[in-house]
N, C-alpha and C. Protein backbone atom coordinates (compact mmCIF):
# COMPACT_ATOMS: atom_id res chain seq x y z
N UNK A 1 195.57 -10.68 14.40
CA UNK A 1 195.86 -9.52 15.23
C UNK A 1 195.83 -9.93 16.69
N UNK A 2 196.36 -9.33 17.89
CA UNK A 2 196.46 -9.51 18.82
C UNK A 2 195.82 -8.65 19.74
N UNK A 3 195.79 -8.35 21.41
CA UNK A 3 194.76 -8.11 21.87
C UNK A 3 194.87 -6.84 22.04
N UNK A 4 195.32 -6.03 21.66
CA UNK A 4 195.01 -4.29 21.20
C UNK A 4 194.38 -3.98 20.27
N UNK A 5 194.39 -4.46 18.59
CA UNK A 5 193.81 -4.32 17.32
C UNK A 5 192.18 -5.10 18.12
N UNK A 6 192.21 -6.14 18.45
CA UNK A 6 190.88 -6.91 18.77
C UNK A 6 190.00 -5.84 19.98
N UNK A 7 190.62 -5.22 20.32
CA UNK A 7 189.82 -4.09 21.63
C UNK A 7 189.48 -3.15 21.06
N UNK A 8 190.42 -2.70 20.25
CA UNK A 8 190.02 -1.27 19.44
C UNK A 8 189.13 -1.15 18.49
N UNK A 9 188.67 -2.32 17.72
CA UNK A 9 187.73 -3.12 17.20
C UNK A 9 186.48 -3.61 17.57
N UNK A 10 186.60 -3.48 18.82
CA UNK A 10 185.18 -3.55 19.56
C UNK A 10 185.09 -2.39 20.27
N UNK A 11 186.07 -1.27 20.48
CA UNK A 11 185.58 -0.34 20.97
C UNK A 11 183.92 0.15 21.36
N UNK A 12 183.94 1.00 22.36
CA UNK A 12 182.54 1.35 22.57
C UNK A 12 181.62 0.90 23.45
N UNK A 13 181.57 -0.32 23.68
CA UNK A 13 180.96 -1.80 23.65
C UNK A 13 181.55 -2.44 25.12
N UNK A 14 181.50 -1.89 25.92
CA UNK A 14 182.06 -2.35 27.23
C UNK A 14 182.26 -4.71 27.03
N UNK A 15 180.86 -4.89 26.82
CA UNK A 15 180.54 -6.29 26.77
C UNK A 15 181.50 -6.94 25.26
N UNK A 16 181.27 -5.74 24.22
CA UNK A 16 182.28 -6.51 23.15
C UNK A 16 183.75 -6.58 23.35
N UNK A 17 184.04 -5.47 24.10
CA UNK A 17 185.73 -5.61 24.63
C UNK A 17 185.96 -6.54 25.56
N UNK A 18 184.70 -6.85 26.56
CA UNK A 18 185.18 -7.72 27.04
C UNK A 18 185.49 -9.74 26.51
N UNK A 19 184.24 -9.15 25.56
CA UNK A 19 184.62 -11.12 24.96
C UNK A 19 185.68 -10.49 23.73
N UNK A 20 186.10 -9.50 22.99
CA UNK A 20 187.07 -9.21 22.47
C UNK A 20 188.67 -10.12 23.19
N UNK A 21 188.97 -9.74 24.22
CA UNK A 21 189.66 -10.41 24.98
C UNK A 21 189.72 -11.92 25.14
N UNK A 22 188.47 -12.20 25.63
CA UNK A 22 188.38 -13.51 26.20
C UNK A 22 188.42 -14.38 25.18
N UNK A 23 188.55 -14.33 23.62
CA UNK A 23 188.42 -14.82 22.71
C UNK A 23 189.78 -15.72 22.48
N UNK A 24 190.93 -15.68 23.13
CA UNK A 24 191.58 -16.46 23.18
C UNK A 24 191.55 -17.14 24.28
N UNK A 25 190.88 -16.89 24.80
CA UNK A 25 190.76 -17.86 26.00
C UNK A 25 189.82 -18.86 26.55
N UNK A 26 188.04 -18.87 25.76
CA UNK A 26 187.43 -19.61 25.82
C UNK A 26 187.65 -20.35 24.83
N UNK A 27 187.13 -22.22 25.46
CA UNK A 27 187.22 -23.05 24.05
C UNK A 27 186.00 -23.39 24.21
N UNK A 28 185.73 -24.10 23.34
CA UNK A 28 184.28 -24.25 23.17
C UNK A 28 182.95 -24.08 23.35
N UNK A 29 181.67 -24.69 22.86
CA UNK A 29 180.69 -24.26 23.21
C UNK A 29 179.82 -24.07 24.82
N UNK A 30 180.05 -25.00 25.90
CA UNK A 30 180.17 -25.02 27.11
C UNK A 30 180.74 -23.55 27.61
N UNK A 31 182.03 -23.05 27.27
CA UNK A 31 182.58 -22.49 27.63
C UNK A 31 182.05 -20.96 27.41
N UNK A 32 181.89 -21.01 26.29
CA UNK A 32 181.37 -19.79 25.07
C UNK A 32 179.90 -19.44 25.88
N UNK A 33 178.97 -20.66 26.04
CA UNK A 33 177.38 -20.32 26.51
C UNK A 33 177.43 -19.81 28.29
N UNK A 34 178.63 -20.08 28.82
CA UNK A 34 178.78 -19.23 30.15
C UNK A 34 178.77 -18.27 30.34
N UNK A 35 178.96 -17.32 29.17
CA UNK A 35 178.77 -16.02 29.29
C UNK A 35 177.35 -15.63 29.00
N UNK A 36 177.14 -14.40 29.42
CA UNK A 36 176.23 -13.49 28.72
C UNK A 36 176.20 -13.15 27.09
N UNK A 37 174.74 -12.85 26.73
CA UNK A 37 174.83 -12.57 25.44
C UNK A 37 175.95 -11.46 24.33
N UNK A 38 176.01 -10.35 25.63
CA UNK A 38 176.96 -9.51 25.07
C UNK A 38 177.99 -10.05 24.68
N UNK A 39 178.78 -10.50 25.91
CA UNK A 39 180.01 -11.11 25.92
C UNK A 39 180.47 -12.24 24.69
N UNK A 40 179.36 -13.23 24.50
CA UNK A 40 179.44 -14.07 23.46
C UNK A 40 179.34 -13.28 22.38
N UNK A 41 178.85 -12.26 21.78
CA UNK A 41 178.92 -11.95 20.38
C UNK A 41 180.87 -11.09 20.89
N UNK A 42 181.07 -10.70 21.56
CA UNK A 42 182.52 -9.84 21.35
C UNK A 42 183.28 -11.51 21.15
N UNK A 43 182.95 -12.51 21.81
CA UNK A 43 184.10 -13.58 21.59
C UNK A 43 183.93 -14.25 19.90
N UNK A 44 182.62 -14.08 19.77
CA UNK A 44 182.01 -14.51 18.12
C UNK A 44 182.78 -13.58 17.11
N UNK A 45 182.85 -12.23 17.51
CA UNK A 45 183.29 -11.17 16.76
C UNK A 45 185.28 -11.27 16.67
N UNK A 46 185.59 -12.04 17.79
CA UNK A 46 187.05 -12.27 17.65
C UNK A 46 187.19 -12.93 17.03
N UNK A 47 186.52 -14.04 17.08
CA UNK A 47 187.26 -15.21 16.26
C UNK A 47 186.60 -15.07 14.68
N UNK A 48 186.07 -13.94 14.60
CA UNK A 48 185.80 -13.65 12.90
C UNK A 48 187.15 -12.63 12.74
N UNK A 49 187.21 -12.07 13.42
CA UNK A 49 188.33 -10.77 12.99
C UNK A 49 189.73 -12.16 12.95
N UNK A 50 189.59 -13.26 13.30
CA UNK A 50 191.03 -13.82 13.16
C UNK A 50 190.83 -14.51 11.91
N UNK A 51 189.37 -14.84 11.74
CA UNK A 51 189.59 -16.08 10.62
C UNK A 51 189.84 -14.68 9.12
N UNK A 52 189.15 -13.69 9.26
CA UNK A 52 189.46 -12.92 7.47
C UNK A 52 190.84 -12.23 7.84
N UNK A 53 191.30 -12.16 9.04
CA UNK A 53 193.03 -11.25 8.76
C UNK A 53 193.32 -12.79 8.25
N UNK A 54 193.62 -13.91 9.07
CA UNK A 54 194.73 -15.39 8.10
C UNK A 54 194.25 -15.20 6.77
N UNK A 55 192.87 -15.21 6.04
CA UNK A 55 192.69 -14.96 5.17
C UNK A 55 192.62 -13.74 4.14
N UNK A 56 193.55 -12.92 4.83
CA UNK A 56 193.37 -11.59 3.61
C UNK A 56 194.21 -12.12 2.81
N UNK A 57 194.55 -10.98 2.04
CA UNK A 57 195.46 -10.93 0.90
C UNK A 57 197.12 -10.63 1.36
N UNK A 58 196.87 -9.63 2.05
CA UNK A 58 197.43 -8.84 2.97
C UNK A 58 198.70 -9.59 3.32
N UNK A 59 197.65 -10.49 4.64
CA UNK A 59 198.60 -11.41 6.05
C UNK A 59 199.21 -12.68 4.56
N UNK A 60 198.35 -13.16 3.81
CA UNK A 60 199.00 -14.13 2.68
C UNK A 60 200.42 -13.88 2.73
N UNK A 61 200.00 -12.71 1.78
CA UNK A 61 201.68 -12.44 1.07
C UNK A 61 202.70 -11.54 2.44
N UNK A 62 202.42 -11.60 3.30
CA UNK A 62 203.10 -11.21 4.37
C UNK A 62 203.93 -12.99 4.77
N UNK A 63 203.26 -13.41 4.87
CA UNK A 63 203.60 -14.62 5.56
C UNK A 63 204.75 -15.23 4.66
N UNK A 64 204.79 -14.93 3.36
CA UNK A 64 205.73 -15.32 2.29
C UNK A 64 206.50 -14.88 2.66
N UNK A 65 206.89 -13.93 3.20
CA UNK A 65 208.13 -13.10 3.24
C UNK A 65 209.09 -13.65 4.37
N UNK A 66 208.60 -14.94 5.29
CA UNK A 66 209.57 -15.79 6.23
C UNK A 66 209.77 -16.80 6.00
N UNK A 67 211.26 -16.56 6.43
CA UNK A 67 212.06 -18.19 5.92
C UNK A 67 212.55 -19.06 6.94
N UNK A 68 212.66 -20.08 7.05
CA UNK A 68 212.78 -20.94 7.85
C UNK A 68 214.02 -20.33 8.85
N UNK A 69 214.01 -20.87 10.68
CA UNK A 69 212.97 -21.69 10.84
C UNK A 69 211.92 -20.53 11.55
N UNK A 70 211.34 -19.48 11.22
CA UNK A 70 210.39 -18.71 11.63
C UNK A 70 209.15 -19.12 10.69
N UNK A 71 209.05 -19.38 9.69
CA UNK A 71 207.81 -20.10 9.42
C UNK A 71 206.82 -20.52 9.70
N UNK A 72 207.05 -21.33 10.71
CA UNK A 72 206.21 -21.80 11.42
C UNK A 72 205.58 -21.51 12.72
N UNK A 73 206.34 -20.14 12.88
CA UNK A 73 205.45 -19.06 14.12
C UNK A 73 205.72 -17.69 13.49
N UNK A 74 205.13 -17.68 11.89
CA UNK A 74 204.90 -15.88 11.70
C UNK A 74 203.12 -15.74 12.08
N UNK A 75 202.45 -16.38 12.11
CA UNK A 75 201.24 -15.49 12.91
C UNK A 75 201.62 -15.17 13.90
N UNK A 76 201.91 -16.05 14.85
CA UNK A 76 202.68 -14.97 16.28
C UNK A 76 203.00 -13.94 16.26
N UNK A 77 204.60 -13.68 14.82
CA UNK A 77 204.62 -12.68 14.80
C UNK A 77 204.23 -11.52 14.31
N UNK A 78 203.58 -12.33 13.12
CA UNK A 78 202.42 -10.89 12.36
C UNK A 78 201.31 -10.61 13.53
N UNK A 79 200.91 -11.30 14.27
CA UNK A 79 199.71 -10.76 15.28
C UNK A 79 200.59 -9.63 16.43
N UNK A 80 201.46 -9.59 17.05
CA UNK A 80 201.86 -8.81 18.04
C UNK A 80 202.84 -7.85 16.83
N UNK A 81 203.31 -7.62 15.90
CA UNK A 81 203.75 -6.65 15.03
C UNK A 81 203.33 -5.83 14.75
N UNK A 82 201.45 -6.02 14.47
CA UNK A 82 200.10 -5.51 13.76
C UNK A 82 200.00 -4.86 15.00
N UNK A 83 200.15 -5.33 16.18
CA UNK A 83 199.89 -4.85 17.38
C UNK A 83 200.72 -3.29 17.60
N UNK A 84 201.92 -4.03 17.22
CA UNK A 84 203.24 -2.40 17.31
C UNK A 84 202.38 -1.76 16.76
N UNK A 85 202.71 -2.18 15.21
CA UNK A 85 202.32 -0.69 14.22
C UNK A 85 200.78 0.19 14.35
N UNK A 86 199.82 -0.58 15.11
CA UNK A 86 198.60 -0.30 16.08
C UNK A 86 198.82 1.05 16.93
N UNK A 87 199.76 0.35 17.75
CA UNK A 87 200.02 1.39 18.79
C UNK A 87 200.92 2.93 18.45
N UNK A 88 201.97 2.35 17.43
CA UNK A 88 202.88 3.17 16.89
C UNK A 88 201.94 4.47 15.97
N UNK A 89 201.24 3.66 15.21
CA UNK A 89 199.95 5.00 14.62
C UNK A 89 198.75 5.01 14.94
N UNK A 90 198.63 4.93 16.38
CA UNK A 90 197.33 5.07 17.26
C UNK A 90 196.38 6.53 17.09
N UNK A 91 197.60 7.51 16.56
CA UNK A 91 196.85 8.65 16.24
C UNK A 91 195.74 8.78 14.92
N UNK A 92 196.23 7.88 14.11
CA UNK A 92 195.33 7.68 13.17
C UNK A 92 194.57 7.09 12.96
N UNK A 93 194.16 6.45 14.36
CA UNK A 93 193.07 5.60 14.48
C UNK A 93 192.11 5.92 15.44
N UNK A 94 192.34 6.40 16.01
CA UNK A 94 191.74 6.90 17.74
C UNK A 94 191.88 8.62 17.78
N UNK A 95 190.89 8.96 18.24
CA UNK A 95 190.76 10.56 18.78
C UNK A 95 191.31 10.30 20.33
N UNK A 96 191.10 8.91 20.87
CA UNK A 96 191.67 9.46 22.68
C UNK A 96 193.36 8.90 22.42
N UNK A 97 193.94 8.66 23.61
CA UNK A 97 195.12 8.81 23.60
C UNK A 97 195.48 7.44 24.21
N UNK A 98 195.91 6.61 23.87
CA UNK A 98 196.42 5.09 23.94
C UNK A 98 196.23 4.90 25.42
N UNK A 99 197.32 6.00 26.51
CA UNK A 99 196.96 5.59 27.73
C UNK A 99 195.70 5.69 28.23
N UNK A 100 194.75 6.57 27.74
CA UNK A 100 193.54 6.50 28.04
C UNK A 100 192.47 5.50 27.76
N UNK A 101 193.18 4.79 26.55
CA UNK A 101 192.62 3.73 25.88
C UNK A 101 192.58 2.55 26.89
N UNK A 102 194.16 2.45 27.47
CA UNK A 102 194.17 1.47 28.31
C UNK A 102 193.66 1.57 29.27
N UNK A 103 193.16 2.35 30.19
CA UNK A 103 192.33 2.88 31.42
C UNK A 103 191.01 2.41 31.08
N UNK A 104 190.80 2.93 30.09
CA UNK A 104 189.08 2.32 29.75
C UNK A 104 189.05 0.89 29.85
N UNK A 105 189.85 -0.18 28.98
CA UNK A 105 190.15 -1.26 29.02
C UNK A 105 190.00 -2.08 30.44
N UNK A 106 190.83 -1.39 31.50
CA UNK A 106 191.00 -1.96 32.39
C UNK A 106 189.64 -1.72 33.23
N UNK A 107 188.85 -0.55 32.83
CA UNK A 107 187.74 -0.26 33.44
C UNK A 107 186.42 -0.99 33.21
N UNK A 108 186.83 -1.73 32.49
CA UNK A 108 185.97 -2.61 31.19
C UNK A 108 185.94 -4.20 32.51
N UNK A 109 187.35 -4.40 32.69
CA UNK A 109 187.70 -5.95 32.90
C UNK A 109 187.07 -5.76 34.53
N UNK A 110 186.99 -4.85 35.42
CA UNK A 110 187.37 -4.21 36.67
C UNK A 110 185.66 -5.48 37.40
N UNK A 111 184.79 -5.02 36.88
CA UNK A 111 183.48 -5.74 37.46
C UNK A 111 183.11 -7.22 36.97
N UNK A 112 184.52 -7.96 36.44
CA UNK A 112 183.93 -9.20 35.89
C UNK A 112 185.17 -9.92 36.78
N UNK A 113 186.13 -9.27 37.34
CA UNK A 113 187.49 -10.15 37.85
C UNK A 113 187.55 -11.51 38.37
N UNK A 114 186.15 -11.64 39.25
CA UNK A 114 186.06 -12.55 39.44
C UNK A 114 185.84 -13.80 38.70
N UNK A 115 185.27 -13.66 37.66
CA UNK A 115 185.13 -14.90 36.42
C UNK A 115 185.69 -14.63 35.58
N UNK A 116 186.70 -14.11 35.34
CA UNK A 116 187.75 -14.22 34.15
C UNK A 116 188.79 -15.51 34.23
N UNK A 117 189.26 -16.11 33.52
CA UNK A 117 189.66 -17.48 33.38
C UNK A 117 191.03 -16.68 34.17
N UNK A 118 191.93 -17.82 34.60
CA UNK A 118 193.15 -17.55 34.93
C UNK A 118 194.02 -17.12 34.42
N UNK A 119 194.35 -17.59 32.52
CA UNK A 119 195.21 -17.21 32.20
C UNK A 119 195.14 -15.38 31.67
N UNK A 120 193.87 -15.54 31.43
CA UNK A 120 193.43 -13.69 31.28
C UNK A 120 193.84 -13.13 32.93
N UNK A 121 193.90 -13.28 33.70
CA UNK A 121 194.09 -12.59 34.81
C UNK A 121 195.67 -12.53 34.94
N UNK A 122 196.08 -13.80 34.55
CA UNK A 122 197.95 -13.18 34.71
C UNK A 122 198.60 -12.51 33.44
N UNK A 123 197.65 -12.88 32.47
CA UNK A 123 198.23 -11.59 30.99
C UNK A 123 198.41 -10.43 31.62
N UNK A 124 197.02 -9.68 31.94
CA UNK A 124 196.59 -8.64 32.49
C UNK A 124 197.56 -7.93 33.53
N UNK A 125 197.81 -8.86 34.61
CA UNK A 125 199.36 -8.87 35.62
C UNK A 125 200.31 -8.49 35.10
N UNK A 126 200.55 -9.17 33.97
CA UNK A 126 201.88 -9.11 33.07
C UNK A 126 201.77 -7.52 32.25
N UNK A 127 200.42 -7.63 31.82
CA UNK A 127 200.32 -6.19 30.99
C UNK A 127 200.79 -4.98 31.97
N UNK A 128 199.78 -5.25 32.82
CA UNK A 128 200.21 -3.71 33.97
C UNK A 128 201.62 -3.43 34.23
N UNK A 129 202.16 -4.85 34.45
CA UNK A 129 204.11 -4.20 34.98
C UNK A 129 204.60 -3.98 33.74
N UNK A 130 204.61 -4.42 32.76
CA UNK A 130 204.95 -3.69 31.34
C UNK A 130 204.30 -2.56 30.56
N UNK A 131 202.87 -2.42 30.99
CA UNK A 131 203.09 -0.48 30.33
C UNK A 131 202.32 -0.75 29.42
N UNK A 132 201.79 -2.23 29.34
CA UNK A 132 200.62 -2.21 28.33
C UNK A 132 199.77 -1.74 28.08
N UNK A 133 199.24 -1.70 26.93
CA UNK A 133 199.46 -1.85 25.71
C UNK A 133 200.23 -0.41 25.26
N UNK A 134 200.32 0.51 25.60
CA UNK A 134 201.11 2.02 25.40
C UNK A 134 202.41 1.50 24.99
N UNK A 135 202.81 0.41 25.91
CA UNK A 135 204.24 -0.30 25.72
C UNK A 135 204.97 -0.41 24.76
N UNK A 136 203.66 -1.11 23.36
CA UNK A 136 203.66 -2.15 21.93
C UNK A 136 203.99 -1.05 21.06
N UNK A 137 203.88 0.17 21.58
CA UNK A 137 205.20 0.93 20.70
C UNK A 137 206.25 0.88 20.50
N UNK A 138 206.90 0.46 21.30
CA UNK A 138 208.36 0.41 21.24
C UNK A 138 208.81 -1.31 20.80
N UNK A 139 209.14 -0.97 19.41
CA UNK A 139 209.80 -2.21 19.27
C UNK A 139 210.71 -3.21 20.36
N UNK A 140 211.59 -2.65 21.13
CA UNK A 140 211.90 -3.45 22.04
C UNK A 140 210.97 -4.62 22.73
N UNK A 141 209.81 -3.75 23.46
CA UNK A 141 208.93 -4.41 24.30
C UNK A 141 208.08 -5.22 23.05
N UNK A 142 207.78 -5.34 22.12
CA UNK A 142 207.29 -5.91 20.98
C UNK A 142 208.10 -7.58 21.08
N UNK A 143 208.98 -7.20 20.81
CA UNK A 143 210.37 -8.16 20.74
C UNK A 143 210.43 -8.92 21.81
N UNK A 144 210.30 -8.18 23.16
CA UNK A 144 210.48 -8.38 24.34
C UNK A 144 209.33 -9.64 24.70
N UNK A 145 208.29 -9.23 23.94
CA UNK A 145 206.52 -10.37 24.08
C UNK A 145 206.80 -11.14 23.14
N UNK A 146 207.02 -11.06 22.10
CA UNK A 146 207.54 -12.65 21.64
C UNK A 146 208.61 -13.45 22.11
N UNK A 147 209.34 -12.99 22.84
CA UNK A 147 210.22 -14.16 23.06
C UNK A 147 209.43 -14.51 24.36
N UNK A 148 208.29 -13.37 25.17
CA UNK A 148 207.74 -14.38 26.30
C UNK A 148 207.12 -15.48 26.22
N UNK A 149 206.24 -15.04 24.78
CA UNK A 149 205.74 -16.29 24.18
C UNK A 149 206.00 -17.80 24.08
N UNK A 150 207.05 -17.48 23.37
CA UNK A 150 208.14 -18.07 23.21
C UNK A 150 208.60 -19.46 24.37
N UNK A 151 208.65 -19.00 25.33
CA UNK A 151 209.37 -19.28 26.87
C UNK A 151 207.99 -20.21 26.97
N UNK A 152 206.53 -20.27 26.47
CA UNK A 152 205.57 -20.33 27.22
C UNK A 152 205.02 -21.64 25.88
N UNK A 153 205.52 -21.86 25.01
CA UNK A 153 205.35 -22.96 23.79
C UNK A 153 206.39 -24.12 24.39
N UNK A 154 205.64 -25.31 24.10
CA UNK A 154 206.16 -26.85 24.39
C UNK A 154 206.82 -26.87 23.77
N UNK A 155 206.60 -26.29 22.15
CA UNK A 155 207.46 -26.80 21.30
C UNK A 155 208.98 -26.04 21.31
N UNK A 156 209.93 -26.04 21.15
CA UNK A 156 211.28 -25.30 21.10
C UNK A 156 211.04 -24.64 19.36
N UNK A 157 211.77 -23.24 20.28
CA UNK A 157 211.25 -21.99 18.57
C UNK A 157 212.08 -20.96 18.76
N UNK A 158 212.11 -20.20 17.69
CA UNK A 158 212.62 -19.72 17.63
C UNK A 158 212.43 -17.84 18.05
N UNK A 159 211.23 -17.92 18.62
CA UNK A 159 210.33 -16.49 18.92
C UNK A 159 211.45 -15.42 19.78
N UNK A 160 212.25 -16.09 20.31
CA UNK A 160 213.15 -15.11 20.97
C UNK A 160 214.51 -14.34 20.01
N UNK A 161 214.66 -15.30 19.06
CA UNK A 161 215.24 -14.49 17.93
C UNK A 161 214.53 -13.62 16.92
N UNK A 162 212.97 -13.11 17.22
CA UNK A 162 212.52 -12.44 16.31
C UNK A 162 213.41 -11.35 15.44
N UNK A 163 213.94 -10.76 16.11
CA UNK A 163 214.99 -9.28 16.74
C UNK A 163 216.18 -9.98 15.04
N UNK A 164 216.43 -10.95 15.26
CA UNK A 164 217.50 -10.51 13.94
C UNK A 164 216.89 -10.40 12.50
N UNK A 165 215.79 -11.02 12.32
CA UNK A 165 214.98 -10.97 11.27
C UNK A 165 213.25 -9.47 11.11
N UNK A 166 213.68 -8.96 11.90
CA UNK A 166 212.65 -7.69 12.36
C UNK A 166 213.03 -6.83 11.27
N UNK A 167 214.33 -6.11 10.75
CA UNK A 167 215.03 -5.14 9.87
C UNK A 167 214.65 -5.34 8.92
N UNK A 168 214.71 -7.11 8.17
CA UNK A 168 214.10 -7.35 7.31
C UNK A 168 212.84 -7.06 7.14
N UNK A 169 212.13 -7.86 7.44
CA UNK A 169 210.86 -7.69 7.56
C UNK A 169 209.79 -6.69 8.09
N UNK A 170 210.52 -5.59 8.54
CA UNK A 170 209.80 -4.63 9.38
C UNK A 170 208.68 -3.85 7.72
N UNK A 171 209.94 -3.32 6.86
CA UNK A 171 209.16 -2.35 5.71
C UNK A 171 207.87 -3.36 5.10
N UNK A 172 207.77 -4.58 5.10
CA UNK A 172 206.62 -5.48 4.92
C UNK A 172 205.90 -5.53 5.61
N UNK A 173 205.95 -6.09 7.05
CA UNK A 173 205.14 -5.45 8.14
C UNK A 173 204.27 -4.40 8.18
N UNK A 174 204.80 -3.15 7.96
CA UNK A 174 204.45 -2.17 7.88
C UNK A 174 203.53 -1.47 6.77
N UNK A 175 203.89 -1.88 5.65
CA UNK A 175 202.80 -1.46 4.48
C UNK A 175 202.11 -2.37 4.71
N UNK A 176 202.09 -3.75 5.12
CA UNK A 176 200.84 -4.83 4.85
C UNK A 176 199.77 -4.26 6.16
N UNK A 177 199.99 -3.72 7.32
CA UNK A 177 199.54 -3.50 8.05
C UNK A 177 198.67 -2.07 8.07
N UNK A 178 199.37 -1.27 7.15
CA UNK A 178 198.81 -0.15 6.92
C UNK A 178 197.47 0.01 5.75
N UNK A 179 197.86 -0.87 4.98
CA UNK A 179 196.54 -1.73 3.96
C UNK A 179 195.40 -2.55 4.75
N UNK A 180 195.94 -3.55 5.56
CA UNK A 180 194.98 -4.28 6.19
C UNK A 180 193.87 -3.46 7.21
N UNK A 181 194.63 -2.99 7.92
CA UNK A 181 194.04 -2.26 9.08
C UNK A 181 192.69 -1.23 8.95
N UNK A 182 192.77 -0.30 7.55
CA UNK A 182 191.24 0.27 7.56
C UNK A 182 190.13 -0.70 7.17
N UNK A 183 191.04 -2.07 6.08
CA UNK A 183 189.46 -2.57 5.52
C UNK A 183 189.54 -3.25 6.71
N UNK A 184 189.96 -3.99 7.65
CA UNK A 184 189.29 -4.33 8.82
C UNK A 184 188.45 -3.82 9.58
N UNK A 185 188.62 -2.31 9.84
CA UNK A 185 187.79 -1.70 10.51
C UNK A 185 186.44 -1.54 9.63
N UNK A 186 186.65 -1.24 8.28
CA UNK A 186 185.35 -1.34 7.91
C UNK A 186 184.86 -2.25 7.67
N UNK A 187 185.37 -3.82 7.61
CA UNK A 187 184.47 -4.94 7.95
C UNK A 187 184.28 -5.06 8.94
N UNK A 188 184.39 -4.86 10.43
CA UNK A 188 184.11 -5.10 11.65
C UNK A 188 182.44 -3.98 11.94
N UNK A 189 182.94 -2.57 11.17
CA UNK A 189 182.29 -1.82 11.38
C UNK A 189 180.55 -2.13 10.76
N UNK A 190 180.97 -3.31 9.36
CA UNK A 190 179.46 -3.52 8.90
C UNK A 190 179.36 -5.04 9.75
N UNK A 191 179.80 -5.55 10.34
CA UNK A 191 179.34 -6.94 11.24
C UNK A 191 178.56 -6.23 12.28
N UNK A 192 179.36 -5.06 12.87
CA UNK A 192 178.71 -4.43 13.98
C UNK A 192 177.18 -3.91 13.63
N UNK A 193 176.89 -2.86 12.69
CA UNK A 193 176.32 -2.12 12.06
C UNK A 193 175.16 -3.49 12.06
N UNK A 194 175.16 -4.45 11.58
CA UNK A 194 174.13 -5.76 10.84
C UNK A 194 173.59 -6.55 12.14
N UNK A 195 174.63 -6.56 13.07
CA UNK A 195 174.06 -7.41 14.42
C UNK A 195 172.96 -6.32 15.03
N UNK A 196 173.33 -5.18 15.39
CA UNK A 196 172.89 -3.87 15.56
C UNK A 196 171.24 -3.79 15.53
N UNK A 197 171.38 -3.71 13.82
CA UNK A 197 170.32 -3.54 13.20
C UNK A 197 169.26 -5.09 13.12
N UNK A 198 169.71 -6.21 13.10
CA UNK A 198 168.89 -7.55 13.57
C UNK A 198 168.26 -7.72 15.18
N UNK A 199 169.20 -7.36 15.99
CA UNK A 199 168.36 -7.12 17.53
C UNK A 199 167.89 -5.98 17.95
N UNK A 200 167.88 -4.75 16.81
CA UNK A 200 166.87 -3.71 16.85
C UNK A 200 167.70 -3.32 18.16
N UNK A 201 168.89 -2.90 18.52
CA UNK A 201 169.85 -2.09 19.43
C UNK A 201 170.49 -1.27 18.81
């Protein structure tokens, strides 16, 4: 999943949204122990929410469903897709309202600006002139972030042609995402619930 499903997932949690985020962006342990305690369990808590989505059942047989040469960048696109269909049925996930969602978000990042790594600070740039995350509704702008991606890989790919193979793959997308998405929340919800209850918070 990508960085809307990973926020909404730590909801609540000012410190978990914020290493929610940063979870693609710190590497290692050096990096990881610079933060605060909060912050390190939201980046601990990302990189669990990535390792059981590659491993569901779900993202598996999703991933079957691409044929060369996209193969070899469908997490890309199953992570910012999961993201659409996120935003697209935000009502059934959220009581507030996406743009409000994003306000909080940004209200979240607002007192740390100064130590946020670089490349989180020009996402963020990039998010604001595009309408993010409210945006990741609209298939276009969906489409529109993978091929930025795209532009931003050494390797030469094919991420900017997502768009002819989307029709296909969208009705797969879409039920696998609609399956995946509650038991995630309720595994996130008992990781949360267990850390919770071990530091007696």
């Amino acid at each position: 999943m990508n960085f809307l499903a990973h926020l909404h997932l730590a909801r609540g949690d000012d410190e978990l949204m914020l290493g929610a985020l940063l979870g693609d962006f710190v590497r290692g342990r050096r990096e990881l122990w610079s933060w605060p305690a909060g912050i390190r369990n939201g980046i601990r808590l990302h990189r669990k929410i990535d390792r059981f989505t590659d491993h569901s059942r779900q993202v598996k047989s999703l991933r079957a469903e691409f044929g060369q040469p996209f193969r070899r960048y469908c997490g890309i696109i199953i992570d910012l897709a999961f993201d659409h269909e996120l935003a697209r049925n935000w009502h059934l996930y959220s009581t507030i309202p996406l743009v409000e969602f994003d306000r909080q978000v940004r209200a979240v990042l607002a007192p740390f600006e100064e130590q946020l790594p670089e490349r989180l600070l020009r996402f963020m740039a990039y998010a604001d002139r595009r309408g993010l995350f409210e945006a990741y509704r609209d298939e276009d702008e969906m489409l529109f972030s993978l091929a930025g991606i795209g532009t931003r890989l050494t390797r030469e790919n094919p991420l900017h042609r997502a768009g002819e193979i989307w029709p296909d793959i969208r009705p797969a997308i879409r039920e696998s995402c609609a399956s995946f998405y509650p038991e995630a929340q309720s595994r996130v919800d008992a990781l949360r619930k267990r850390r919770s209850t071990s530091t007696g918070s």
